[in-house]
Protein backbone atom coordinates (compact mmCIF):
# COMPACT_ATOMS: atom_id res chain seq x y z
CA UNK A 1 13.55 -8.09 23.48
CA UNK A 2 14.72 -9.14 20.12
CA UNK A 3 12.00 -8.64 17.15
CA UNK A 4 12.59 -10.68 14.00
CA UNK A 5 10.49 -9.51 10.98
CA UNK A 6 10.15 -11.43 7.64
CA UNK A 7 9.64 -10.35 4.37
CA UNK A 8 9.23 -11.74 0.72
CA UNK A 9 11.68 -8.84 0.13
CA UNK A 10 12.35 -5.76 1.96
CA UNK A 11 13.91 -4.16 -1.41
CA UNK A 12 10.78 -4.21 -3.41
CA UNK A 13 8.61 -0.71 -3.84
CA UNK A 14 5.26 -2.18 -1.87
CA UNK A 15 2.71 -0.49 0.58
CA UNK A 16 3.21 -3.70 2.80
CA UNK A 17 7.12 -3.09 3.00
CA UNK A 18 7.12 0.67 3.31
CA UNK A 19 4.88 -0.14 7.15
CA UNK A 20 6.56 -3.33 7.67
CA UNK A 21 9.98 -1.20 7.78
CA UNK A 22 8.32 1.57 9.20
CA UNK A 23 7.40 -0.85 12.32
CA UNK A 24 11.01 -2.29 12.51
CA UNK A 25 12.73 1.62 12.24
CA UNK A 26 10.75 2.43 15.17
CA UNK A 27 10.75 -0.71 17.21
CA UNK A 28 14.61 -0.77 17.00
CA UNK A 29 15.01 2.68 19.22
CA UNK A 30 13.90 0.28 22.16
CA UNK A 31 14.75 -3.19 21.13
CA UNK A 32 16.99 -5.57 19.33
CA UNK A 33 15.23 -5.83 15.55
CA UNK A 34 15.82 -7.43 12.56
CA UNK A 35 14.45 -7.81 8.98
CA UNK A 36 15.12 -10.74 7.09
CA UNK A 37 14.41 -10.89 3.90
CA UNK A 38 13.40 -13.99 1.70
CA UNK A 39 14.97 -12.81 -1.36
CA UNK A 40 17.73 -9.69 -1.97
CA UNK A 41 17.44 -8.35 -5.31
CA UNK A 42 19.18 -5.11 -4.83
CA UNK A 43 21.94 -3.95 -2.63
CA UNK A 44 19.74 -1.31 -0.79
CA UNK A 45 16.32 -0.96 0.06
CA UNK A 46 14.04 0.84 -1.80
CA UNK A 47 12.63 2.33 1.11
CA UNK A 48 14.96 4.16 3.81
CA UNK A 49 15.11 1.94 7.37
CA UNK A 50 17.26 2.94 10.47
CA UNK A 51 21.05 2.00 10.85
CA UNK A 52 19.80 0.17 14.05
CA UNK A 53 17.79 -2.55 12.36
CA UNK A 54 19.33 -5.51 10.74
CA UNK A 55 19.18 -6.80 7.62
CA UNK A 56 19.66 -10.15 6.55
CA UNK A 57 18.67 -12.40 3.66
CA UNK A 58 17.74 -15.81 2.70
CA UNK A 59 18.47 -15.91 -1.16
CA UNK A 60 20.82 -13.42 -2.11
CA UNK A 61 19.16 -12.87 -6.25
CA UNK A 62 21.50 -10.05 -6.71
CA UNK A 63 23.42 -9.62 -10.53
CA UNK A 64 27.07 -11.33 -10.14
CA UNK A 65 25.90 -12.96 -6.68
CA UNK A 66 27.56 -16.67 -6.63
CA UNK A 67 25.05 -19.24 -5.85
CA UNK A 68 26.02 -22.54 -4.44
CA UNK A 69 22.81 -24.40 -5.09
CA UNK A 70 20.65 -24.62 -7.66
CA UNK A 71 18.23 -21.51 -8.15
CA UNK A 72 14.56 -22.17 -8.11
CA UNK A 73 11.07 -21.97 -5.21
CA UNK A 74 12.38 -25.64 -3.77
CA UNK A 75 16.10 -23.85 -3.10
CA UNK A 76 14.62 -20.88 -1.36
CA UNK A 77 11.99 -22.96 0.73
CA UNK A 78 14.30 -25.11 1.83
CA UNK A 79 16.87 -21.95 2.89
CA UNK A 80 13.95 -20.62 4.58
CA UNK A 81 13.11 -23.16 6.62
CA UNK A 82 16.74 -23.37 7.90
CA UNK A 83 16.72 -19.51 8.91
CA UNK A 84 13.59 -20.44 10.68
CA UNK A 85 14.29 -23.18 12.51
CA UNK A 86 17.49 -22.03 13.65
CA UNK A 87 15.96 -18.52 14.82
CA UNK A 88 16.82 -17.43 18.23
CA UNK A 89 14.37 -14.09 18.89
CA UNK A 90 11.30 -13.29 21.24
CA UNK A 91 8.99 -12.47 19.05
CA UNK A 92 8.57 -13.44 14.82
CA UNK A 93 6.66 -11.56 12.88
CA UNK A 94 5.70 -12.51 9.53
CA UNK A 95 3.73 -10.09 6.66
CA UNK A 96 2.49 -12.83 4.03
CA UNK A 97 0.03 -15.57 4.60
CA UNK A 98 2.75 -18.14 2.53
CA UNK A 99 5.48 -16.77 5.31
CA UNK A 100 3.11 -17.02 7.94
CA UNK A 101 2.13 -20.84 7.13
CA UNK A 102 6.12 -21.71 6.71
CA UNK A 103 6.62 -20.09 10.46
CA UNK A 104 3.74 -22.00 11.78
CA UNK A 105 5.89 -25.41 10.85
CA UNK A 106 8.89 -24.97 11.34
CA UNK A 107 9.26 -21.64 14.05
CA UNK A 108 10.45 -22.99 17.35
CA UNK A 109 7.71 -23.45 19.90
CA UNK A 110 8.66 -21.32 22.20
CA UNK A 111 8.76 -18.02 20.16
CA UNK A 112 6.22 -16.11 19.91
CA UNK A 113 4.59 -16.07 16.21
CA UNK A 114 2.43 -13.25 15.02
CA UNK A 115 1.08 -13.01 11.13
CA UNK A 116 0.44 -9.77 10.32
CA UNK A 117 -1.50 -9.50 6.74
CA UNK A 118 -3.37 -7.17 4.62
CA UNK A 119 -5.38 -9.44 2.53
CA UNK A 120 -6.93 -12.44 2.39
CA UNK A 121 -4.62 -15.14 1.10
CA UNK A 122 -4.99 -16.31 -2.24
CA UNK A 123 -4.81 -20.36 -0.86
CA UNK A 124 -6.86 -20.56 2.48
CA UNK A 125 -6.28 -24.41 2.83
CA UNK A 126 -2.71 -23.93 4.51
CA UNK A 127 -3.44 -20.89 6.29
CA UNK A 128 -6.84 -22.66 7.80
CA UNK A 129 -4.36 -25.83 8.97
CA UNK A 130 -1.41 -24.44 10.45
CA UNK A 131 -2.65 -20.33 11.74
CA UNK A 132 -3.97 -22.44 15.30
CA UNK A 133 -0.42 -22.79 15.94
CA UNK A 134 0.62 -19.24 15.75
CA UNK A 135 -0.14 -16.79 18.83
CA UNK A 136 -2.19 -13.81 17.16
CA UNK A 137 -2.76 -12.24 13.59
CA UNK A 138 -2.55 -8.61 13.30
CA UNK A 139 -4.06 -6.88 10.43
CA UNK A 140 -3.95 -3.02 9.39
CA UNK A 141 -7.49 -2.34 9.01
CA UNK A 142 -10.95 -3.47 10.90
CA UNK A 143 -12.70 -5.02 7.66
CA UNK A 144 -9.74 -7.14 7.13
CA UNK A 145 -10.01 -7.95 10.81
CA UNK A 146 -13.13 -9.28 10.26
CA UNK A 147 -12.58 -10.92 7.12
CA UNK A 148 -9.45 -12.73 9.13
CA UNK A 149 -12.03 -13.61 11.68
CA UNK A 150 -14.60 -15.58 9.88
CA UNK A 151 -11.40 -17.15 7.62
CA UNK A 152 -9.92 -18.48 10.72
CA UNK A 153 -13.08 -19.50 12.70
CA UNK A 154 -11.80 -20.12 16.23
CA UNK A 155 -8.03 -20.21 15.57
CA UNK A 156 -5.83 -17.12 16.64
CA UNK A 157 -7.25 -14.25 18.10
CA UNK A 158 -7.12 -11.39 15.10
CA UNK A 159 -6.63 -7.84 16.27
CA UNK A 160 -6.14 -4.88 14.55
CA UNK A 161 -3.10 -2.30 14.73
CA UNK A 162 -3.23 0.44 11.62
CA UNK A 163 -0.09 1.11 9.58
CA UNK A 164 2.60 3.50 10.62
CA UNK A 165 4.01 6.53 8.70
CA UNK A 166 8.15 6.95 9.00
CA UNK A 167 9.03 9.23 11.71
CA UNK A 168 9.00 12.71 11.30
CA UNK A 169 9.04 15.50 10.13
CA UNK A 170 6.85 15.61 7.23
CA UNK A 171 6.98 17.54 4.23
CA UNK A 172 4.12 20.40 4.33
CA UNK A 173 1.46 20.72 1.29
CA UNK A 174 1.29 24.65 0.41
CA UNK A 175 -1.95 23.69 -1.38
CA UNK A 176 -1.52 26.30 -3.88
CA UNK A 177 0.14 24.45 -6.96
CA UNK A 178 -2.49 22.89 -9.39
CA UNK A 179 -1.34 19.27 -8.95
CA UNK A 180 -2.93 16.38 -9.08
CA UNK A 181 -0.58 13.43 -7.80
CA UNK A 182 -0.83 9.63 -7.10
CA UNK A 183 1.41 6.99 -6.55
CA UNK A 184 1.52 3.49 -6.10
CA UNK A 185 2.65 -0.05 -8.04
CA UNK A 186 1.42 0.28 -11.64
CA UNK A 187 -0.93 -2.69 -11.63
CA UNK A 188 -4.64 -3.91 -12.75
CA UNK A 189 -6.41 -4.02 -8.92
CA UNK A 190 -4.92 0.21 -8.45
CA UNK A 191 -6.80 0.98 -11.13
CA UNK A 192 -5.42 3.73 -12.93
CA UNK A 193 -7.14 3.70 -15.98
CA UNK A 194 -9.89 4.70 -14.10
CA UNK A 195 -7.78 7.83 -13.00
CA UNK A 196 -6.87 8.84 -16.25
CA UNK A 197 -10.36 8.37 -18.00
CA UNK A 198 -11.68 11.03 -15.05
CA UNK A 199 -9.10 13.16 -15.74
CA UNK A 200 -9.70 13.76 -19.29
CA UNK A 201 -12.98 15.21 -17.91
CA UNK A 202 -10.96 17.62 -15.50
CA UNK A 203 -8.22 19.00 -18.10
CA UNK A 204 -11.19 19.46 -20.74
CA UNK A 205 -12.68 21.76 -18.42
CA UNK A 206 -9.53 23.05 -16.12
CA UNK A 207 -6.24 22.78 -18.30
CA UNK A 208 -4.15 24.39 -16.10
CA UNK A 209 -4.12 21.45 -13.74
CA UNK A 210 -2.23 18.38 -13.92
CA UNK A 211 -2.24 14.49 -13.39
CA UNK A 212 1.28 13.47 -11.93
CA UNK A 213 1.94 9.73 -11.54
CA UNK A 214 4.55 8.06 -9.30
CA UNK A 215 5.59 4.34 -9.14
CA UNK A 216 6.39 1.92 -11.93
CA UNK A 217 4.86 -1.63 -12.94
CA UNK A 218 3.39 -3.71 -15.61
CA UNK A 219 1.01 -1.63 -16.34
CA UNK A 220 2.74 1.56 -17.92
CA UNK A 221 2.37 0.43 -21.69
CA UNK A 222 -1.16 0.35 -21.39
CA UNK A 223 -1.52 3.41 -19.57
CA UNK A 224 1.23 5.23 -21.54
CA UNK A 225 -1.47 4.48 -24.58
CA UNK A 226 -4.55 5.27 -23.17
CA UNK A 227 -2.68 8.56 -22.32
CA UNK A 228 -2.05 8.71 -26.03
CA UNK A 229 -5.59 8.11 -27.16
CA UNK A 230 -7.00 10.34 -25.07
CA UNK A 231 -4.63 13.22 -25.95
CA UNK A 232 -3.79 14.12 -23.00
CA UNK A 233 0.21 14.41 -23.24
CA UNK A 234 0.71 17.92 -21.70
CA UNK A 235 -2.39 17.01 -18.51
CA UNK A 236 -0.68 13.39 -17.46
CA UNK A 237 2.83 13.01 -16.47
CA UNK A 238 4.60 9.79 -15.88
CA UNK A 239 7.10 10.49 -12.85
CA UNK A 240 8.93 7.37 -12.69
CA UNK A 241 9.32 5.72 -8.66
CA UNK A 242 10.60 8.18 -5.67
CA UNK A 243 11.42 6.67 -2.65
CA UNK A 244 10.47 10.11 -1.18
CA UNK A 245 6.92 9.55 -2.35
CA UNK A 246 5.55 12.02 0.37
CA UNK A 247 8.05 14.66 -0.52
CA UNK A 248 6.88 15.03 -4.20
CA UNK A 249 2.79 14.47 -2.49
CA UNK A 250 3.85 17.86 -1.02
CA UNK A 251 3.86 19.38 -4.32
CA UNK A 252 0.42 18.19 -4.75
CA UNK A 253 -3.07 19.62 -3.69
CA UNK A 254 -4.94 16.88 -3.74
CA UNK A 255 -4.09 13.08 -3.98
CA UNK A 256 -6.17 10.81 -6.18
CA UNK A 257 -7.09 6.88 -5.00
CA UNK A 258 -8.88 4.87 -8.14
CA UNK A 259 -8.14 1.29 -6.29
CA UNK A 260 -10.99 -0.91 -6.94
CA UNK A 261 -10.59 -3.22 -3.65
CA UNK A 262 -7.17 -1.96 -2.10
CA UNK A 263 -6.84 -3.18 1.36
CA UNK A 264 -3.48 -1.24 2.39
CA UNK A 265 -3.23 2.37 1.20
CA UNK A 266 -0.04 3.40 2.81
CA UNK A 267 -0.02 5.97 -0.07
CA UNK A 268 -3.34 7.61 1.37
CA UNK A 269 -1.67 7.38 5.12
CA UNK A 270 1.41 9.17 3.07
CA UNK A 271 -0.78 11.89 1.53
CA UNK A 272 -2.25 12.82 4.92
CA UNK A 273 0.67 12.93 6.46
CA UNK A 274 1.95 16.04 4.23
CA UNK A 275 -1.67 17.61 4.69
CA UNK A 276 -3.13 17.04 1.05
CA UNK A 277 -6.90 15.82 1.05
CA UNK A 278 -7.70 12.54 -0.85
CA UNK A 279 -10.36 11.33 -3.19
CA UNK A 280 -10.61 8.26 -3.46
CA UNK A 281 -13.71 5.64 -4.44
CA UNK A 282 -15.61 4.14 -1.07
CA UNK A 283 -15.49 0.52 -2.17
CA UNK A 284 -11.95 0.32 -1.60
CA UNK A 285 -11.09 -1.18 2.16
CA UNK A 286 -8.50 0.64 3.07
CA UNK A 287 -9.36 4.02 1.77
CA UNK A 288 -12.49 3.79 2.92
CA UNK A 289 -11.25 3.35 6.60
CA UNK A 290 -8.99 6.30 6.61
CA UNK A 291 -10.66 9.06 3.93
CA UNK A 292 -14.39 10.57 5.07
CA UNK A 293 -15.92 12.66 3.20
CA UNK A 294 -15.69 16.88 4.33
CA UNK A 295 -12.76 15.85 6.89
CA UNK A 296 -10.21 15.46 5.16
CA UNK A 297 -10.90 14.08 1.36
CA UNK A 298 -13.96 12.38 -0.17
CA UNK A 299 -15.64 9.26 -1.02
CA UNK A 300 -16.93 8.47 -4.26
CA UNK A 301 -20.07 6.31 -4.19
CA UNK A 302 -18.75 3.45 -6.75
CA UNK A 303 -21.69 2.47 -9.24
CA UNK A 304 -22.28 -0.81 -10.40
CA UNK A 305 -20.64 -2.15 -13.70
CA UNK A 306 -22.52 -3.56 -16.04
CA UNK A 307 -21.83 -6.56 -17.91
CA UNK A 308 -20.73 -4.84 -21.00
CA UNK A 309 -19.79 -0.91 -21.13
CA UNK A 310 -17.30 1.77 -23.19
CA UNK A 311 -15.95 4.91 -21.62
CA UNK A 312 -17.36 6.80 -25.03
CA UNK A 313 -18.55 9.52 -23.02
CA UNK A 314 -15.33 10.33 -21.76
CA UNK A 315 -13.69 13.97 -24.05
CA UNK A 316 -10.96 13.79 -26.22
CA UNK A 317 -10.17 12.02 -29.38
CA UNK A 318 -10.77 7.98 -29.56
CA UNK A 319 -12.14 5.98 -27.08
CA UNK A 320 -11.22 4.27 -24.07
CA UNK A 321 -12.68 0.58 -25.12
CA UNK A 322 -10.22 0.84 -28.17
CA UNK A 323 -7.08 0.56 -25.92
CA UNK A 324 -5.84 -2.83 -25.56
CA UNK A 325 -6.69 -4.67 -22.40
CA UNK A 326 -8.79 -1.68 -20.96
CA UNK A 327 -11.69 -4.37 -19.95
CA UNK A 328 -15.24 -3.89 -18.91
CA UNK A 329 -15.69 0.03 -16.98
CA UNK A 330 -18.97 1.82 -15.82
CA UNK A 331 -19.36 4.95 -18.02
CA UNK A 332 -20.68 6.36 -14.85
CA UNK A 333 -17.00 5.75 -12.51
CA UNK A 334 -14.63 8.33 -14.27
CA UNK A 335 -17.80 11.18 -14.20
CA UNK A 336 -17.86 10.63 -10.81
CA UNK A 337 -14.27 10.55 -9.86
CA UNK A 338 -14.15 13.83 -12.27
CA UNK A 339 -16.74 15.69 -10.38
CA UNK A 340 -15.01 15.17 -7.23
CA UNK A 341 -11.97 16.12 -7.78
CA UNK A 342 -13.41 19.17 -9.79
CA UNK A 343 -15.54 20.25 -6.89
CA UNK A 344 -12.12 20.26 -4.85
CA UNK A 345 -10.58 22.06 -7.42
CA UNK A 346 -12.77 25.02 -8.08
CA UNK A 347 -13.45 25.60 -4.16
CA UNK A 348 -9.62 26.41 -2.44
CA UNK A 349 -11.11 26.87 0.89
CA UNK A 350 -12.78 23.38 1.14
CA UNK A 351 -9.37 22.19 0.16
CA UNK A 352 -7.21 23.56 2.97
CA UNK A 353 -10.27 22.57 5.52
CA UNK A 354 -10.02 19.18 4.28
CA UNK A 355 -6.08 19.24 4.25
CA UNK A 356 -6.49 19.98 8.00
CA UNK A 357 -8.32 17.03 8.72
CA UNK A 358 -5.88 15.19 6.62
CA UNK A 359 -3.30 16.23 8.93
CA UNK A 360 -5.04 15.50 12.47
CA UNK A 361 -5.85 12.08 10.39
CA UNK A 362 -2.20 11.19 10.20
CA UNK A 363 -1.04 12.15 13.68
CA UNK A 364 -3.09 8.68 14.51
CA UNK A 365 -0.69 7.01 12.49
CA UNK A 366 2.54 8.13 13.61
CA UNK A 367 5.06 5.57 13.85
CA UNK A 368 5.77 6.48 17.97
CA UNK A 369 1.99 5.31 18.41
CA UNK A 370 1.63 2.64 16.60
CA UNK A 371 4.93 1.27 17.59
CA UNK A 372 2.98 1.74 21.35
CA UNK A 373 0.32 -0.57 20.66
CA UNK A 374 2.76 -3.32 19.09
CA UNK A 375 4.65 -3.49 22.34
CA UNK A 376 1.39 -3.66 24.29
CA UNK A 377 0.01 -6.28 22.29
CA UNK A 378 3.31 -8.38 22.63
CA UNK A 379 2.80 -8.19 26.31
CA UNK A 380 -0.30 -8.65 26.24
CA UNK A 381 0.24 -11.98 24.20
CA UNK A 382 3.38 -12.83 26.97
């Protein structure tokens, strides 16, 4: 069986890419499988993916990269569609709602067409019109399977098939160094303002642990000053991006999760899978689904926020509401976060309980398994 999977760009440092090349490493011990992806910016992926699968782009955007045509969306939209239409595989599968529209038109009839998303998409419209002619959508989690449900209203069947972690083995938490890590793209909707603001409440009353941040994004000037205001230069530590994120998680002995509505969290699948515990706030989806509280992290209940608030009860000098582009937080949200994560901190035993769970939690998620229940589900749809 040859597997074709499309990506906006399988070089980018994204939850969605990390599975979707997960799915193709460990498809491609049985199968023919390639990734093809929209747009190349680099020469290697971010993220490692096995010498079996190949890759394959659309728009080569690469420095010193001779283009023929014109750069621009029309260019690569009309490249796409001639990679689609002259596709010869089993089975496509597509990981954006834009890709998965573009595949509905223009796919040939015959293959088999499966969206597989993590959101909602930000334009329903074309998704609404042209999903009845694909065969399923997958998503990662059961709330988005729902939310897919109701969106599509009769069209494809929706089913659910969780995220895999890369093969094997894993990097083992010793739970004994006082670290504090996350990781993640640097952007508003992860939330790490919120993570910083809670852990100016930890370090003012434990200052031997630290806050360790991995990734990058377009967020790190403003969270490089709210550092900065809150004085909190030797506590928070910008790490720069890894693409061995679960190696330096290993380090760690607990992981922290601020998200405010974060339907993938391949970084809490990735903290699991090295046995650390997560906190993380409940009203994030895909959190929510995978953490439970005194198994192997906790849930923070997620007040409210008011129409107008300041984080002046947060320690150290300034405050939060003076740092540029902060926006509108519930005093309550970093107390909360902080008292979780200090309750973890001052009781050791809880934490290797909880890092056991954590553990048992990711064997669900290895990539064997879930690379199982894609090849049943292909049958099935055969």
């Amino acid at each position: 069986m040859k597997v074709s999977l499309v990506l906006p760009s399988a070089y980018g440092m994204r939850g969605d890419v990390r599975a979707t090349l997960n799915l193709a490493s460990a498809l491609a011990k049985r199968h023919e499988v390639e990734v093809i992806s929209v747009r190349r910016q680099k020469e290697k992926p971010f993220f490692p993916v096995d010498s079996d699968v190949a890759m394959r782009s659309v728009v080569d955007a690469r420095p010193g990269v001779r283009h023929l045509l014109p750069r621009g969306q029309v260019r690569t939209e009309v490249a796409l569609w001639r990679v689609l239409r002259g596709l010869k595989c089993d089975v496509l599968i597509t990981t954006r709602p834009a890709l998965g529209v573009q595949a509905a038109r223009h796919a040939p009839r015959e293959m088999l067409k499966i969206a597989r998303e993590w959101s909602r998409p930000a334009v329903p419209a074309p998704v609404k019109r042209f999903y009845p002619r694909l065969n399923a959508v997958v998503t990662a989690t059961e709330s988005a399977q729902e939310e897919w449900t109701r969106l599509l209203d009769g069209g494809p069947v929706v089913h659910s098939v969780q995220d895999a972690l890369a093969a094997g083995p894993w990097p083992r938490s010793r739970m004994d160094n006082r670290i504090v890590a996350a990781g993640g793209r640097w952007v508003p909707v992860k939330a790490y303002d919120r993570l910083i603001k809670a852990f100016a409440i930890v370090a003012d009353k434990r200052p031997d642990w630290r806050l360790r941040l991995y990734g990058g994004g377009p967020e790190e000037r403003r969270l490089r000053a709210l550092v900065r205001e809150l004085d909190l230069h030797n506590h928070v530590y910008f790490m720069g991006t890894t693409p061995d994120l679960a190696g330096e998680f290993a380090k760690a002995s607990i992981v922290a999760n601020t998200s405010r509505a974060e339907d993938q969290s391949m970084t809490v699948l990735e903290a699991m899978g090295c046995g650390v515990p997560v906190v993380a706030f409940e009203g994030a989806k895909g959190p929510t689904e995978f953490v439970a509280t005194g198994y192997n992290g906790i849930l923070v209940p997620q007040p409210d926020v008011p129409e107008s608030g300041t984080t002046s009860d947060v320690p150290r000098s300034g405050t939060v509401s003076d740092v540029p582009g902060s926006g509108t937080v519930s005093n309550a949200d970093p107390q909360l976060f902080a008292a979780a994560l200090l309750a973890l901190i001052d009781d050791e035993r809880r934490r290797r309980s909880l890092a056991a769970g954590a553990l048992d939690t990711a064997l669900r998620h290895s990539v064997g398994e879930v690379a199982d229940q894609w090849e049943k589900l292909i049958t099935d749809l055969h």
